[in-house]
Protein backbone atom coordinates (compact mmCIF):
# COMPACT_ATOMS: atom_id res chain seq x y z
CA UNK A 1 0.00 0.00 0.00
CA UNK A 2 2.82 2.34 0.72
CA UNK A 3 4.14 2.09 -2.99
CA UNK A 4 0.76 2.77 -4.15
CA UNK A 5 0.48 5.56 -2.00
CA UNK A 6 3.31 7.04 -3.01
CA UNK A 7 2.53 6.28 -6.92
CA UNK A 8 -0.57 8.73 -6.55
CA UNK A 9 0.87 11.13 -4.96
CA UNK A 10 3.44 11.30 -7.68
CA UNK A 11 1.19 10.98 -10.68
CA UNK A 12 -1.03 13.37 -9.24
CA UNK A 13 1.82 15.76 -8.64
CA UNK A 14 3.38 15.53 -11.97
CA UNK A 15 0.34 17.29 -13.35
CA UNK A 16 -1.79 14.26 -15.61
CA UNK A 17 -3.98 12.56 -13.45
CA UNK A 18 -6.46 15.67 -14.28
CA UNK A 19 -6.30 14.67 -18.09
CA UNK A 20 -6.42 10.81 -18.18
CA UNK A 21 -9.33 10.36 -15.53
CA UNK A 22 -11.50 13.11 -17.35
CA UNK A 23 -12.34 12.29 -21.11
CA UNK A 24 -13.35 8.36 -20.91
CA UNK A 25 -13.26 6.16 -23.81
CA UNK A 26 -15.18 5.10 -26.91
CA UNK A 27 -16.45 1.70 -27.90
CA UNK A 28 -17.90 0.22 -30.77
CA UNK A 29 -21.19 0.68 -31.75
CA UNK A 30 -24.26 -0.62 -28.88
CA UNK A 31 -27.92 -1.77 -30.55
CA UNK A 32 -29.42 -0.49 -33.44
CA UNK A 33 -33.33 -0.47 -33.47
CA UNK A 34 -35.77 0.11 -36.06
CA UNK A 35 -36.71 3.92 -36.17
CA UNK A 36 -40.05 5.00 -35.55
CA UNK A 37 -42.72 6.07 -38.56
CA UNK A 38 -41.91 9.46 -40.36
CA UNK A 39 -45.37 10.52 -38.44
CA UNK A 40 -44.51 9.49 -35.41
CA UNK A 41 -42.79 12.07 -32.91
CA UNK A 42 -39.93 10.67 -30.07
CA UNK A 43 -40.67 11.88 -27.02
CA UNK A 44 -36.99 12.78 -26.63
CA UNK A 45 -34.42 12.74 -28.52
CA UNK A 46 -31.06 12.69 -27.87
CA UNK A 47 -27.82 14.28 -29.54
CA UNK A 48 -24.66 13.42 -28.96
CA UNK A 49 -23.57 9.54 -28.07
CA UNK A 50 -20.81 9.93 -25.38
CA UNK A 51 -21.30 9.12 -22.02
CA UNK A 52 -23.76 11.87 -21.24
CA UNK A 53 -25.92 11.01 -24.00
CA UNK A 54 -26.32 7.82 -23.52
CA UNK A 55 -26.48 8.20 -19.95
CA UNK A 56 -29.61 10.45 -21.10
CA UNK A 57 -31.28 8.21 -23.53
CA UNK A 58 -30.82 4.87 -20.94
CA UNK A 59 -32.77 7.12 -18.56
CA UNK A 60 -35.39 8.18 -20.76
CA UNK A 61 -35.70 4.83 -22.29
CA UNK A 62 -35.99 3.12 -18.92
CA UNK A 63 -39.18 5.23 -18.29
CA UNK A 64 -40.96 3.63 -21.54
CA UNK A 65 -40.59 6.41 -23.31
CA UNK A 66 -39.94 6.46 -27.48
CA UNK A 67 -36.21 7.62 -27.19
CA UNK A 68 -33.42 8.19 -30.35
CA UNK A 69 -29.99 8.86 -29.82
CA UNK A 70 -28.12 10.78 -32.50
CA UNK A 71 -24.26 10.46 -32.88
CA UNK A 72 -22.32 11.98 -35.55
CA UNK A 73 -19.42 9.58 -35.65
CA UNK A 74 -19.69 5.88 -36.78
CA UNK A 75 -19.29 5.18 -33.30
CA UNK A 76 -20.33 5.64 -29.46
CA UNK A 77 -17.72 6.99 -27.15
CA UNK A 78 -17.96 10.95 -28.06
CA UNK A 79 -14.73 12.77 -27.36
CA UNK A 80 -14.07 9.11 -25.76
CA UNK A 81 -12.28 5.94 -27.83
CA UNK A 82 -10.61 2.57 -27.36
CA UNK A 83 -8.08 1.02 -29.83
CA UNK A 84 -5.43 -1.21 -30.24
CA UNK A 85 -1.82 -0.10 -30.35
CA UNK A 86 0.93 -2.53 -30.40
CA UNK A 87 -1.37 -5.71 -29.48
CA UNK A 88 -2.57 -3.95 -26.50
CA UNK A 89 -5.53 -2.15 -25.83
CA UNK A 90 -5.44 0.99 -25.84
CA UNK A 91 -7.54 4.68 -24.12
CA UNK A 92 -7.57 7.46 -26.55
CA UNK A 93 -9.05 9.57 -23.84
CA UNK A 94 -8.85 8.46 -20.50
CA UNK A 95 -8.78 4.87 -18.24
CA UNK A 96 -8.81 5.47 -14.35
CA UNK A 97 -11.95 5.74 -12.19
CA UNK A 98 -12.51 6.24 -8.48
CA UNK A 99 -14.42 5.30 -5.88
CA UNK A 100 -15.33 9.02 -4.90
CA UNK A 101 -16.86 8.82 -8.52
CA UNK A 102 -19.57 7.07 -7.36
CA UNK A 103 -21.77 6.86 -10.23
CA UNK A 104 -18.84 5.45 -12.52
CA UNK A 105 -17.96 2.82 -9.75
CA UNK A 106 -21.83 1.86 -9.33
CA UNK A 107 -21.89 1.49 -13.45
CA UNK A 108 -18.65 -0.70 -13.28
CA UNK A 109 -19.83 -2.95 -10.24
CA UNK A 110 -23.60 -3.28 -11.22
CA UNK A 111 -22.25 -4.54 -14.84
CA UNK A 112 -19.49 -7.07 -13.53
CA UNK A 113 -16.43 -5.20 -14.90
CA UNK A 114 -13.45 -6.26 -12.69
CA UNK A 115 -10.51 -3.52 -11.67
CA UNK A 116 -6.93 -3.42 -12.75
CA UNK A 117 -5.17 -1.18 -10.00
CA UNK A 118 -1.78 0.75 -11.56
CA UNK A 119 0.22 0.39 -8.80
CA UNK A 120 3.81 0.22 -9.58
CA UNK A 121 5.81 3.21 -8.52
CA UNK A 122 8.38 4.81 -11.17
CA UNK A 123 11.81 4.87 -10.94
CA UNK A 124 12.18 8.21 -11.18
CA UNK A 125 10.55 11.93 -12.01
CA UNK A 126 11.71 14.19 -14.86
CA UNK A 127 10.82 17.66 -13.69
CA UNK A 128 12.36 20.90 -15.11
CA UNK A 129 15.87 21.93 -13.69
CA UNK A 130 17.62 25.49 -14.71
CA UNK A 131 17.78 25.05 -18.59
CA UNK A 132 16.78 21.62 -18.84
CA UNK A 133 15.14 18.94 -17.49
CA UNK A 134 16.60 16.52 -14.54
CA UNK A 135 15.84 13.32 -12.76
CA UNK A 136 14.70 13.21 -9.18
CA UNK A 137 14.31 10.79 -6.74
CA UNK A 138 10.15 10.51 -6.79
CA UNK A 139 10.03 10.43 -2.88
CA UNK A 140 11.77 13.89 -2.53
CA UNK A 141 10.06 14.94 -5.45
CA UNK A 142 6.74 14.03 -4.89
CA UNK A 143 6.88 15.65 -1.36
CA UNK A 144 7.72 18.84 -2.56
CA UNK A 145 5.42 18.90 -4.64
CA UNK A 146 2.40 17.99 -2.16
CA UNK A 147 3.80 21.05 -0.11
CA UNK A 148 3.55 23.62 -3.22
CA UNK A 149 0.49 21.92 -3.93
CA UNK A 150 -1.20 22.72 -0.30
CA UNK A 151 0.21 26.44 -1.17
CA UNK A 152 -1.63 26.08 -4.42
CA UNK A 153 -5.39 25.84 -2.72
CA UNK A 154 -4.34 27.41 0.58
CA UNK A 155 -7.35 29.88 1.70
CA UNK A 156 -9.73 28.05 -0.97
CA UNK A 157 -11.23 25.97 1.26
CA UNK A 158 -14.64 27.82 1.98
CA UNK A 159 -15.39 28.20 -1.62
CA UNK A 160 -17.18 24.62 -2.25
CA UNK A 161 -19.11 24.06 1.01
CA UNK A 162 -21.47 21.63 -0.99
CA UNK A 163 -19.15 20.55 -3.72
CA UNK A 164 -22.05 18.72 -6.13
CA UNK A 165 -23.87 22.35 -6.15
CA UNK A 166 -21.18 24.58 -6.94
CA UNK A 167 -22.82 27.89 -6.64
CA UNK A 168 -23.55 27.41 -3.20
CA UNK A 169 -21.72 30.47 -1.62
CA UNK A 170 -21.74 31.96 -5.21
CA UNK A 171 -20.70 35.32 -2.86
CA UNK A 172 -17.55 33.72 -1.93
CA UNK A 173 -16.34 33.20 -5.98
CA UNK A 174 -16.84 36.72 -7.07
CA UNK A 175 -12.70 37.57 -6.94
CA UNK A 176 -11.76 33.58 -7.47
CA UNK A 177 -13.02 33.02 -10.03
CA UNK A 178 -11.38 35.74 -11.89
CA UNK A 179 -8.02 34.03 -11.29
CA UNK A 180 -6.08 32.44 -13.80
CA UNK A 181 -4.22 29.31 -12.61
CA UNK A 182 -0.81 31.83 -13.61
CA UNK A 183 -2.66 34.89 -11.74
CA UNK A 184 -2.82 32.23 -8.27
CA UNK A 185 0.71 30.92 -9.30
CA UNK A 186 1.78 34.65 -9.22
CA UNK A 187 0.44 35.46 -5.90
CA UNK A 188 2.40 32.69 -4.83
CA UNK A 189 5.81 34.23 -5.21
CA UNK A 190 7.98 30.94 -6.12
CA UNK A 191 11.27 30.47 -6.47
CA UNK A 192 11.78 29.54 -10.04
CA UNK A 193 11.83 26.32 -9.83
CA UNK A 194 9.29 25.31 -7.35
CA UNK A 195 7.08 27.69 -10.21
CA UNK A 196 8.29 25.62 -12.87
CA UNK A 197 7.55 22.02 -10.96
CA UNK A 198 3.90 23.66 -10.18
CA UNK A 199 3.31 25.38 -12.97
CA UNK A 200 3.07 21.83 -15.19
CA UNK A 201 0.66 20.33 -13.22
CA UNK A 202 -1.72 23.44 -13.36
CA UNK A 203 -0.50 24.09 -17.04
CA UNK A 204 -1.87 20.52 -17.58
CA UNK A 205 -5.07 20.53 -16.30
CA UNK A 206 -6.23 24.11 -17.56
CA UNK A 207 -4.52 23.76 -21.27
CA UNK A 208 -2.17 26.75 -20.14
CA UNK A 209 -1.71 28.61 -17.21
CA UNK A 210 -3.16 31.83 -18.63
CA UNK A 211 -6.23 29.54 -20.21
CA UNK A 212 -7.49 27.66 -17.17
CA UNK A 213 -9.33 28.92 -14.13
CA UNK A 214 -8.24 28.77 -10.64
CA UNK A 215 -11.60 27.65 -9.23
CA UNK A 216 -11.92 24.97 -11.93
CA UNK A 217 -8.69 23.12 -10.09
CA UNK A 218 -10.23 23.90 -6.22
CA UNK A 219 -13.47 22.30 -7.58
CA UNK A 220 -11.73 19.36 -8.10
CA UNK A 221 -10.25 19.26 -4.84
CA UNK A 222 -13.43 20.36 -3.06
CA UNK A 223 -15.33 17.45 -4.50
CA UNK A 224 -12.26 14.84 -3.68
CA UNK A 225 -12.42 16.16 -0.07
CA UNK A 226 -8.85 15.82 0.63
CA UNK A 227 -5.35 16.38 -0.75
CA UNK A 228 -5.26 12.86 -0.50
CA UNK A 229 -7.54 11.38 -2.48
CA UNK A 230 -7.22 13.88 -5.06
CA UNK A 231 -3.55 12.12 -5.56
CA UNK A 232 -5.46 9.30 -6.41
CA UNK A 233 -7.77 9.87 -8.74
CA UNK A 234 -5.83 7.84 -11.37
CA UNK A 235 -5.60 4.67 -9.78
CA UNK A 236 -8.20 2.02 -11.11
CA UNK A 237 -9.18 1.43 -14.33
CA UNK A 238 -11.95 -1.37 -15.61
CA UNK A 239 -10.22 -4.54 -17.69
CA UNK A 240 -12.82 -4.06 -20.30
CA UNK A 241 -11.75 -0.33 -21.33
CA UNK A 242 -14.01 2.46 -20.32
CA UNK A 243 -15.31 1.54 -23.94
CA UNK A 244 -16.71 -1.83 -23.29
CA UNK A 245 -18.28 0.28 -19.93
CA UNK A 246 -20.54 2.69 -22.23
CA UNK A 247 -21.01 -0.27 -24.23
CA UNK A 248 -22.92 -2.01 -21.26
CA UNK A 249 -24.68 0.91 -20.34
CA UNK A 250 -25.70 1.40 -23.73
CA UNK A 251 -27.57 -2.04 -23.92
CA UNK A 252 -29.03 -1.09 -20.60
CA UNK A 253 -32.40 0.03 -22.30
CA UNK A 254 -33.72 -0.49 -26.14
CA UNK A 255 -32.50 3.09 -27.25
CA UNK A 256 -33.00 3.98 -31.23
CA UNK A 257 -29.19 4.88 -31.98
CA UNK A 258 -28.17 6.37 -35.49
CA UNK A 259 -24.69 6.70 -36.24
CA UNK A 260 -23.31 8.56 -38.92
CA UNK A 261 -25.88 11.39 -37.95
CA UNK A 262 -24.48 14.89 -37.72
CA UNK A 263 -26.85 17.56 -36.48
CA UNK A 264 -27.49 20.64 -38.40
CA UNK A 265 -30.42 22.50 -36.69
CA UNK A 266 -32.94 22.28 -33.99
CA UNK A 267 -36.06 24.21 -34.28
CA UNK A 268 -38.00 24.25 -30.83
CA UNK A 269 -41.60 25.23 -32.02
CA UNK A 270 -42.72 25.10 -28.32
CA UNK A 271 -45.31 22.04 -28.98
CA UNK A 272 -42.41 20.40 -30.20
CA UNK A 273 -38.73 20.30 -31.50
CA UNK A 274 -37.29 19.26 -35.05
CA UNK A 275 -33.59 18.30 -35.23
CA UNK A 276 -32.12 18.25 -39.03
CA UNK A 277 -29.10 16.03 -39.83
CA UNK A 278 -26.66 17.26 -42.61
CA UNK A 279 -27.81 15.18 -44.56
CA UNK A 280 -31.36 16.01 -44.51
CA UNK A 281 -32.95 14.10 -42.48
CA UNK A 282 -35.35 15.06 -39.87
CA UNK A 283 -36.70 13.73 -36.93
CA UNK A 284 -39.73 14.99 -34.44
CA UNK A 285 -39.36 15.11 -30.98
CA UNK A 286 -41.67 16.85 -27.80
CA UNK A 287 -38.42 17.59 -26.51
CA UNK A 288 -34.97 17.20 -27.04
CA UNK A 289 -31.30 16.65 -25.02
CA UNK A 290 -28.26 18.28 -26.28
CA UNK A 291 -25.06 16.23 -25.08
CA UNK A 292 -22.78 17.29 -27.57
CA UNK A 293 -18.97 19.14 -26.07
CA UNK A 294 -19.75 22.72 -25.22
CA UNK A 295 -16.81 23.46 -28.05
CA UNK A 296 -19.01 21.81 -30.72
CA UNK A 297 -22.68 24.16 -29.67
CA UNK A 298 -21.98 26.84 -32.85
CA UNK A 299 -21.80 24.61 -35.12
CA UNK A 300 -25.46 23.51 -34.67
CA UNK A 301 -28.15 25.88 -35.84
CA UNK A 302 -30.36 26.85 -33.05
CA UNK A 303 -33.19 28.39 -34.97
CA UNK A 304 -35.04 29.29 -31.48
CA UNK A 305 -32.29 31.08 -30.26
CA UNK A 306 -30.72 30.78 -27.30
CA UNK A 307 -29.35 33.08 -24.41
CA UNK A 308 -26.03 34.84 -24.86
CA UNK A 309 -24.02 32.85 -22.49
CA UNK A 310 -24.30 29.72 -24.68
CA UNK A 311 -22.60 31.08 -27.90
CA UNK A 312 -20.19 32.78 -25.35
CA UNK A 313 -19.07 29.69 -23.85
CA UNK A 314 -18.89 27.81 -27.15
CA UNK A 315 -16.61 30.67 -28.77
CA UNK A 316 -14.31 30.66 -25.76
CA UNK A 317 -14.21 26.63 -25.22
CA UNK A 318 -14.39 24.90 -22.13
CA UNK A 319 -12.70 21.99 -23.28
CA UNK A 320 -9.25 22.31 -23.82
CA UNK A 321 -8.76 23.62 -27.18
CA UNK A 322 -5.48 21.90 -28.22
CA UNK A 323 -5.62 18.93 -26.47
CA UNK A 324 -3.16 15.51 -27.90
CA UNK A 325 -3.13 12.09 -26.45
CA UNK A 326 -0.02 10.24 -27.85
CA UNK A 327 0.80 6.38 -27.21
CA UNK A 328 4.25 5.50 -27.39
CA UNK A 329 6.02 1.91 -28.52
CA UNK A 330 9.72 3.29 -26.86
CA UNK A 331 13.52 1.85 -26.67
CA UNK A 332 16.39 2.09 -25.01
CA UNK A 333 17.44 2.13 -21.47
CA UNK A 334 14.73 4.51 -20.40
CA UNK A 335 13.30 2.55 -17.35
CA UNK A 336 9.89 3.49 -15.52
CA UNK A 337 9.59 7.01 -15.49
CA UNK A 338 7.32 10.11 -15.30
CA UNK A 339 7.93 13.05 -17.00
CA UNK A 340 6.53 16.62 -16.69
CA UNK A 341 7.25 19.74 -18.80
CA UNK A 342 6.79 23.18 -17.68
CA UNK A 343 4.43 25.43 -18.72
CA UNK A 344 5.87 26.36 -21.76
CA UNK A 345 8.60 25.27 -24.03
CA UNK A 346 7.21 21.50 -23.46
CA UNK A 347 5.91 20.29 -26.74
CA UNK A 348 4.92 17.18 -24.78
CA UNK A 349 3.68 18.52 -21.00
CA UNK A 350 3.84 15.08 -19.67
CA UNK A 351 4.37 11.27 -20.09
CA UNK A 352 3.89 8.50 -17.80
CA UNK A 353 4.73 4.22 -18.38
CA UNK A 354 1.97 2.58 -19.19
CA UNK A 355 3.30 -1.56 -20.15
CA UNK A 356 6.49 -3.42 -20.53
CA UNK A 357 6.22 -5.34 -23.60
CA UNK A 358 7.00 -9.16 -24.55
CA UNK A 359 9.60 -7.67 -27.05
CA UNK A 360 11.08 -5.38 -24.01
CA UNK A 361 10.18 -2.31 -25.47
CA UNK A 362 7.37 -0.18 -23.54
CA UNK A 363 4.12 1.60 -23.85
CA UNK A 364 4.19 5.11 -22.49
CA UNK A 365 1.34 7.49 -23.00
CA UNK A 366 2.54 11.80 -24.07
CA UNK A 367 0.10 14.33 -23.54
CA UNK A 368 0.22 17.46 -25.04
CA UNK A 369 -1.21 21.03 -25.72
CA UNK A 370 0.95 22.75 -27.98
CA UNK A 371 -0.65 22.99 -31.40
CA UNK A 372 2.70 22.92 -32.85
CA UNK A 373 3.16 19.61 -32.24
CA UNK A 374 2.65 17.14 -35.34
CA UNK A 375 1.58 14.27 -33.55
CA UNK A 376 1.25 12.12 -36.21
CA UNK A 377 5.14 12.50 -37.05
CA UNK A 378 7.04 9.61 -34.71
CA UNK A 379 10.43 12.36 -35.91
CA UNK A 380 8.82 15.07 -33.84
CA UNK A 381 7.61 12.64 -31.02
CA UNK A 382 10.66 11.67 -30.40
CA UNK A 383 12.07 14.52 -29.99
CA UNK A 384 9.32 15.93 -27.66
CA UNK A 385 10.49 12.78 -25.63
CA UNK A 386 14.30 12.84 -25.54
CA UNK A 387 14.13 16.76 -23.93
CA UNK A 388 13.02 14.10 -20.63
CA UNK A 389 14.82 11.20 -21.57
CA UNK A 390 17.87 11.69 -24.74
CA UNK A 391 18.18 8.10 -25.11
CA UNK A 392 14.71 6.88 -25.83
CA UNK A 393 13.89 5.86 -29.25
CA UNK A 394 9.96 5.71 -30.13
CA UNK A 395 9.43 3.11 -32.87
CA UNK A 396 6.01 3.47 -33.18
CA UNK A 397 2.89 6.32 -32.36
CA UNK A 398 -0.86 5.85 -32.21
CA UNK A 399 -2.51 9.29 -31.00
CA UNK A 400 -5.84 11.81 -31.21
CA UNK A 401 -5.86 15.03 -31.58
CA UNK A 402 -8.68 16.14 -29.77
CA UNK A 403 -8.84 19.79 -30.74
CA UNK A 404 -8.49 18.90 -34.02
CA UNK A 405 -11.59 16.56 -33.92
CA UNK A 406 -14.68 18.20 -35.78
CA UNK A 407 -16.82 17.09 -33.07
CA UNK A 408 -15.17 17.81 -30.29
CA UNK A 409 -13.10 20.78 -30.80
CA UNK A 410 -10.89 20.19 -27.35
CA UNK A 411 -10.10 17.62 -24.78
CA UNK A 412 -10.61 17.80 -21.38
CA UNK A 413 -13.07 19.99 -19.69
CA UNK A 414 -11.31 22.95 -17.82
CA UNK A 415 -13.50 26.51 -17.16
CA UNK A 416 -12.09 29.50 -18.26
CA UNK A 417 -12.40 32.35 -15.34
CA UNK A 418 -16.52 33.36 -14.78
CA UNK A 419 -17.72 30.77 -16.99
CA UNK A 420 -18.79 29.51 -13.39
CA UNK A 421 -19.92 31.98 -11.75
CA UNK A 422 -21.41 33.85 -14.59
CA UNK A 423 -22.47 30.95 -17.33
CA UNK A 424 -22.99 27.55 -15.68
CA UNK A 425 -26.30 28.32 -14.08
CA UNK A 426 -27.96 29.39 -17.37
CA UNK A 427 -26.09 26.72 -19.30
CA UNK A 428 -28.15 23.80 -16.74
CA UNK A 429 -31.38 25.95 -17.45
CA UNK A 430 -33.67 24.40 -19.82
CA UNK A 431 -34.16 26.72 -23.01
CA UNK A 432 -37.82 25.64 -23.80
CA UNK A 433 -37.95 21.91 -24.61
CA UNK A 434 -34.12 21.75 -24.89
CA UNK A 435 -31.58 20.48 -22.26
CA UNK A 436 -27.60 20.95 -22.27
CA UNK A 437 -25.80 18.36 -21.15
CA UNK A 438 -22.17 16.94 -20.84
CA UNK A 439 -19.04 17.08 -18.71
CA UNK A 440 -18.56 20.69 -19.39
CA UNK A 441 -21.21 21.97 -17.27
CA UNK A 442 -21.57 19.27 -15.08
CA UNK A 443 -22.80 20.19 -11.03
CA UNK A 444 -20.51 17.82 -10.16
CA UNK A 445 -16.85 16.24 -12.00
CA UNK A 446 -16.88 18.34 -14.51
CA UNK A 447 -14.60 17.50 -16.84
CA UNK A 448 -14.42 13.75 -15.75
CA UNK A 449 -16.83 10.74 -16.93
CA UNK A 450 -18.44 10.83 -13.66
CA UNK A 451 -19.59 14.65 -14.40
CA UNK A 452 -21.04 13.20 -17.59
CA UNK A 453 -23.76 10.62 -16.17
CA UNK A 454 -24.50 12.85 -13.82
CA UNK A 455 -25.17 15.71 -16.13
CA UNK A 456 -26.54 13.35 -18.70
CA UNK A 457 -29.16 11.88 -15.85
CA UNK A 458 -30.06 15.61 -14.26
CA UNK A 459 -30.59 16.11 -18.66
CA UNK A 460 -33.28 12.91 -18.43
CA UNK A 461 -35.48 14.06 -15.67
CA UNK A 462 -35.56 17.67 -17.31
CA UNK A 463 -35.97 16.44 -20.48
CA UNK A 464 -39.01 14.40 -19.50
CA UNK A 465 -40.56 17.28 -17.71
CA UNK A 466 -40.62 19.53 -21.11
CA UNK A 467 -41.44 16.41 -23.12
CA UNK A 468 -44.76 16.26 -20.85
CA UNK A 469 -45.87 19.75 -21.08
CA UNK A 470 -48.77 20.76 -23.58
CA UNK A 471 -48.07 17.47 -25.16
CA UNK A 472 -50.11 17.64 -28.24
CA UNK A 473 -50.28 15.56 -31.58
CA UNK A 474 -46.98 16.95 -33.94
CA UNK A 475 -46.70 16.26 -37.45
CA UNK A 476 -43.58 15.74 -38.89
């Protein structure tokens, strides 16, 4: 227990625990069922097949109601996907759960999914040193970097009273929630490098220091409920893949799924709502559940209209906007090691082990932000890797570039500064017979799959409640 202790402590101080636990994964395709007649109206329908939206459509299903689910990829999984890499599988987005995400746990232990716990410490941290990057022992390392981290969220501990309803003590956010994670990292005063070992981690989880807002990281402490656990969020992961988890959800309930179904434009008529693919197709619904990534809400036509702070937060992104997973097939005498860059300068902004192979070689997972980064080029890979380790040699690359992604537009959720305060309530609000729903604004995780259900299942009831009002015939 003491090694894996000290393993989350480390991972969660080297900055990428916030990353991997929050997009998920993707699966194939769950049960196709026959639509309903061209004159027949859903009573909800649902766009947007990640883990909110089917979370959504299981719900709405499971109270007998006619329910489609619209995805625009040829797939489930949203900004989420599993694959294959090197005859392993393989997390595009992320792999570890918790038990303090207790919807995700209930979902893995209700559906039989056994646990794989990542225990086994590294050998060693890279962190930035003067000019370069060094290797430290991840003891000594990892200590200091609890201590800068208790700095970090020092005097925010008032601000989430009730964690799951964020807005509690809304009065208490007012100056917080106009900090940058660099404006709190300022106030801070660090010597340079105890800035540049802190600065990683928060440059991680908000996309950049000057991007990502302080509350958004205290949230996520808040709801963990100690410094503890919050180094441990990375810890389990299911054997099946979070893909083969939405998967089982999925065939939960007899949901109507179309793939290949991009959404053009919903028209809320207030009897009903029609949603137009781009291909032409249309479909009736009394009310309707939009679970598509807060990046991705301009590039659907809302012919209703909608209130100001919708096309606001789509325009500024709450999912990291240049966010890169990269899976690594590496050489050489590179051991078992984590790396973290600092906030800028890093075209990789961490990397942690993930297997030893058969052959000897190992799997190690990059992340990065900067959208200078080819990561399809195993040349410029590599040399994102050997500024941690020179002598590693990467024979192979499988990534996703998740701001890059048409339907996605960014990675992990992070809030910009006042998109909490001054967004997130009317973002939850149902706009006539329409519902927002996702990770982005969740009450809860945001930016994790936990955040997702939850928002996806708050989405359901609300849903349900416009479907039901002035319910009249509709004509297609």
């Amino acid at each position: 227990m003491a090694g894996v202790s000290r393993r989350r402590t480390v991972l969660k101080a080297a900055g990428l625990a916030t990353l991997t636990a929050a997009a998920g994964v993707g699966a194939a395709a769950g049960p196709v069922h026959a639509e309903q007649g061209p004159g027949d109206p859903y009573d909800v329908i649902v766009i947007g097949a990640g883990f909110a939206g089917v979370a959504a459509a299981r719900a709405v299903r499971a109270q007998g109601k006619r329910t489609l689910l619209l995805e625009a990829r040829d797939r489930i999984g949203g900004r989420t996907w599993t694959g294959t890499f090197a005859g392993e599988l393989v997390e595009m987005g992320g792999a570890w759960v918790h038990p303090v995400h207790t919807k995700v746990w209930h979902e893995i232990q209700s559906h039989g999914i056994s646990l794989v716990a990542d225990d086994t410490p590294p050998d060693r941290l890279v962190l930035p040193s003067g000019s370069g990057y060094a290797d430290f022992d991840p003891a000594v390392a990892g200590t200091r970097l609890g201590e800068l981290l208790t700095d970090f969220f020092a005097g925010s501990e008032s601000y989430f009273p009730r964690p799951h309803d964020p807005l509690h003590r809304a009065d208490l956010l007012a100056e917080p929630d106009r900090l940058t994670l660099r404006d709190r990292l300022n106030q801070l005063r660090l010597a340079p490098q105890d800035d540049a070992w802190l600065n990683g981690h928060t440059a991680t989880a908000g996309g950049s220091n000057t991007r990502g807002a302080y509350t958004a990281l205290v949230r996520q402490l808040a709801l963990s409920g100690d410094l503890a656990t919050y180094n441990g969020l990375n810890t389990y992961r299911p054997v099946t893949g979070m893909g083969g988890l939405i998967s089982a959800m999925l065939a939960d309930q007899p949901v109507t799924l179309q793939l290949n179904s991009p959404v053009a434009a919903v028209t809320d008529t207030a009897s009903h709502v029609c949603v137009e693919t781009r291909d032409g197709r249309k479909y009736t619904g009394r009310s309707v559940v939009v679970a598509v990534p807060a990046n991705v809400w301009n590039s659907i036509t809302f012919r209703s209209g909608l209130p100001r702070e919708f096309a606001s937060a789509s325009t500024a992104g709450i999912a990291v906007p240049h966010a890169k997973k990269i899976w690594m097939k590496v050489r050489g005498d590179v051991g078992r090691f984590i790396a973290q860059g600092a906030e800028s300068g890093a075209p990789l902004i961490g990397v942690v082990p993930h297997t030893t192979l058969a052959d000897g070689s190992r799997l190690m997972i990059g992340f990065s932000v900067d959208p200078q980064l080819d990561h399809t080029s195993t040349a410029q890979v590599q040399a994102a890797l050997r500024r941690f380790v020179p002598q590693a040699v990467v024979e192979g690359i499988k990534s996703q570039d998740w701001g890059g992604d048409p339907y996605a537009r960014g990675g992990w959720s992070f809030m910009r500064p006042l998109q909490l305060t001054r967004q997130l309530r009317t973002l939850q609000q149902p706009q006539g017979r329409l519902v927002f729903a996702g990770s982005d604004i969740a009450s809860g995780w945001s930016g994790f799959v936990e955040g997702a259900i939850e928002s996806g299942e708050r989405a359901a009831v609300l849903a349900l409640e416009a479907a039901a009002r002035r319910a009249t015939p509709v004509r297609a």
